[in-house]
Protein backbone atom coordinates (compact mmCIF):
# COMPACT_ATOMS: atom_id res chain seq x y z
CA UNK A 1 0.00 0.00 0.00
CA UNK A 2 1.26 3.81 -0.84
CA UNK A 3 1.85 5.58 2.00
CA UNK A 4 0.70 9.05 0.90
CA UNK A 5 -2.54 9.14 -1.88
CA UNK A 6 -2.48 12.03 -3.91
CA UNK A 7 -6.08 13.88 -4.02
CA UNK A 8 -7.05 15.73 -7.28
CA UNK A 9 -9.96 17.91 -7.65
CA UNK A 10 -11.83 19.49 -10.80
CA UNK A 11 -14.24 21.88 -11.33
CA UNK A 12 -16.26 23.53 -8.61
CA UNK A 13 -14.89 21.05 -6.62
CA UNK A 14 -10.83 22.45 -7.10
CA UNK A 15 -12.61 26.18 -6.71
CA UNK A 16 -15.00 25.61 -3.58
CA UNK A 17 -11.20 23.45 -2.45
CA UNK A 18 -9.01 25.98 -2.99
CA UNK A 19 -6.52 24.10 -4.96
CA UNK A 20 -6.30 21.03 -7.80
CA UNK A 21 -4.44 18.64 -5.79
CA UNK A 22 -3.19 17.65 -2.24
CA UNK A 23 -1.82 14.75 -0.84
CA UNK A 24 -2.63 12.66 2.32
CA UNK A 25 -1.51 10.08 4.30
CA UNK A 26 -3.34 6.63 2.95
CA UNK A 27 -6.33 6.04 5.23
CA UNK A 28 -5.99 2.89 4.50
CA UNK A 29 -7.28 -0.16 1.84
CA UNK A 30 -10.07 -0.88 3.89
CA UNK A 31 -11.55 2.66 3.90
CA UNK A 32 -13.75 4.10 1.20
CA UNK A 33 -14.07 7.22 -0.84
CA UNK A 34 -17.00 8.49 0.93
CA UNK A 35 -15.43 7.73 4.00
CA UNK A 36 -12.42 9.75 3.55
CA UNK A 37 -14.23 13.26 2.23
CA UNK A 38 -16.12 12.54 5.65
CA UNK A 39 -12.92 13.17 7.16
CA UNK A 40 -11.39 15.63 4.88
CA UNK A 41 -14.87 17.36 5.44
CA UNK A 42 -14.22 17.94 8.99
CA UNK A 43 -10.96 19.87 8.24
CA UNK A 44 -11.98 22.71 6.00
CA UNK A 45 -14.99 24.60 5.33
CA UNK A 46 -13.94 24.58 1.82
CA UNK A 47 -13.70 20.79 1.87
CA UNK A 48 -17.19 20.47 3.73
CA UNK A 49 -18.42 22.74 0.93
CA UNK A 50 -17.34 20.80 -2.15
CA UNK A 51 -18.03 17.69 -0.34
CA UNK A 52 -21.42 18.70 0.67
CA UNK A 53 -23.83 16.74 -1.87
CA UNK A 54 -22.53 13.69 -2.97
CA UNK A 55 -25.04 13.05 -5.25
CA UNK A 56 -22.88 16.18 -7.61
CA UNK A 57 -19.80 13.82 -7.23
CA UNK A 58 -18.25 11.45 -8.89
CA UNK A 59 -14.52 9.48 -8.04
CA UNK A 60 -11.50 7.63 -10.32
CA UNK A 61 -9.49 6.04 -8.32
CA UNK A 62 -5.52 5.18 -10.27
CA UNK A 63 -7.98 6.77 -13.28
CA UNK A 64 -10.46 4.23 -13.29
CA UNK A 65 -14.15 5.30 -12.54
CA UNK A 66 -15.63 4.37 -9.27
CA UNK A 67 -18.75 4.49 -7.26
CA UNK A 68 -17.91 6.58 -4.07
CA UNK A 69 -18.82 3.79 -1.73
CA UNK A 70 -15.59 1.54 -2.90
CA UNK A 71 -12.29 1.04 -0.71
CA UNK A 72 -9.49 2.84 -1.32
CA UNK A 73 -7.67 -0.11 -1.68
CA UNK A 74 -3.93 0.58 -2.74
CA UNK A 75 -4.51 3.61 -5.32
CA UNK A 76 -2.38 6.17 -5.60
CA UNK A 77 -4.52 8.64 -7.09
CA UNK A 78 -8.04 9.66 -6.22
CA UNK A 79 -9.71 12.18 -8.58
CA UNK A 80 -13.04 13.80 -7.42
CA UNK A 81 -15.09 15.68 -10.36
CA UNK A 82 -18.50 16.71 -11.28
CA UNK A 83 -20.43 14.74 -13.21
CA UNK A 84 -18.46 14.93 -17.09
CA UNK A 85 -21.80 15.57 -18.74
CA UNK A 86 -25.10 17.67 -17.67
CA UNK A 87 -25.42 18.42 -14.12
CA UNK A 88 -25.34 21.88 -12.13
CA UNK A 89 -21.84 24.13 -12.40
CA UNK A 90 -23.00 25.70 -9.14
């Protein structure tokens, strides 16, 4: 397992963030996506923001799309994005 997972953001996600990418210390395989923007929710106000409505989110994790409700497993790279097509810019 990585010991550090690189977050990248798009969108309104990145803006309501603050920046494109961070990186974290893995929170290991066993925890999930929607698990980990609970915890990354807790830190910012701009993270609780853009994490806010999950239904507006979508995940890759190592670039491969993923429901938010899978384990993080050993990726290196988690990408969180608004839906590619339709859906609200707000």
């Amino acid at each position: 397992m990585a010991d550090r997972l690189t977050l990248v953001y798009f969108a309104w996600v990145r803006d309501r963030i603050g920046a494109g990418e961070e990186r974290v210390a893995h929170p290991g395989a066993a925890c999930t996506i929607s698990a980990l923007l609970d915890q990354l929710a807790e830190g910012s106000a701009g993270h609780a923001a853009a994490f806010a409505d999950r239904a507006r989110l979508r995940a890759a994790l190592d670039q491969d799309y993923v429901p938010l409700d899978t384990p993080i497993g050993t990726a290196r790279e988690l990408a969180i994005f608004p839906p590619v097509t339709g859906g609200d810019t707000q």
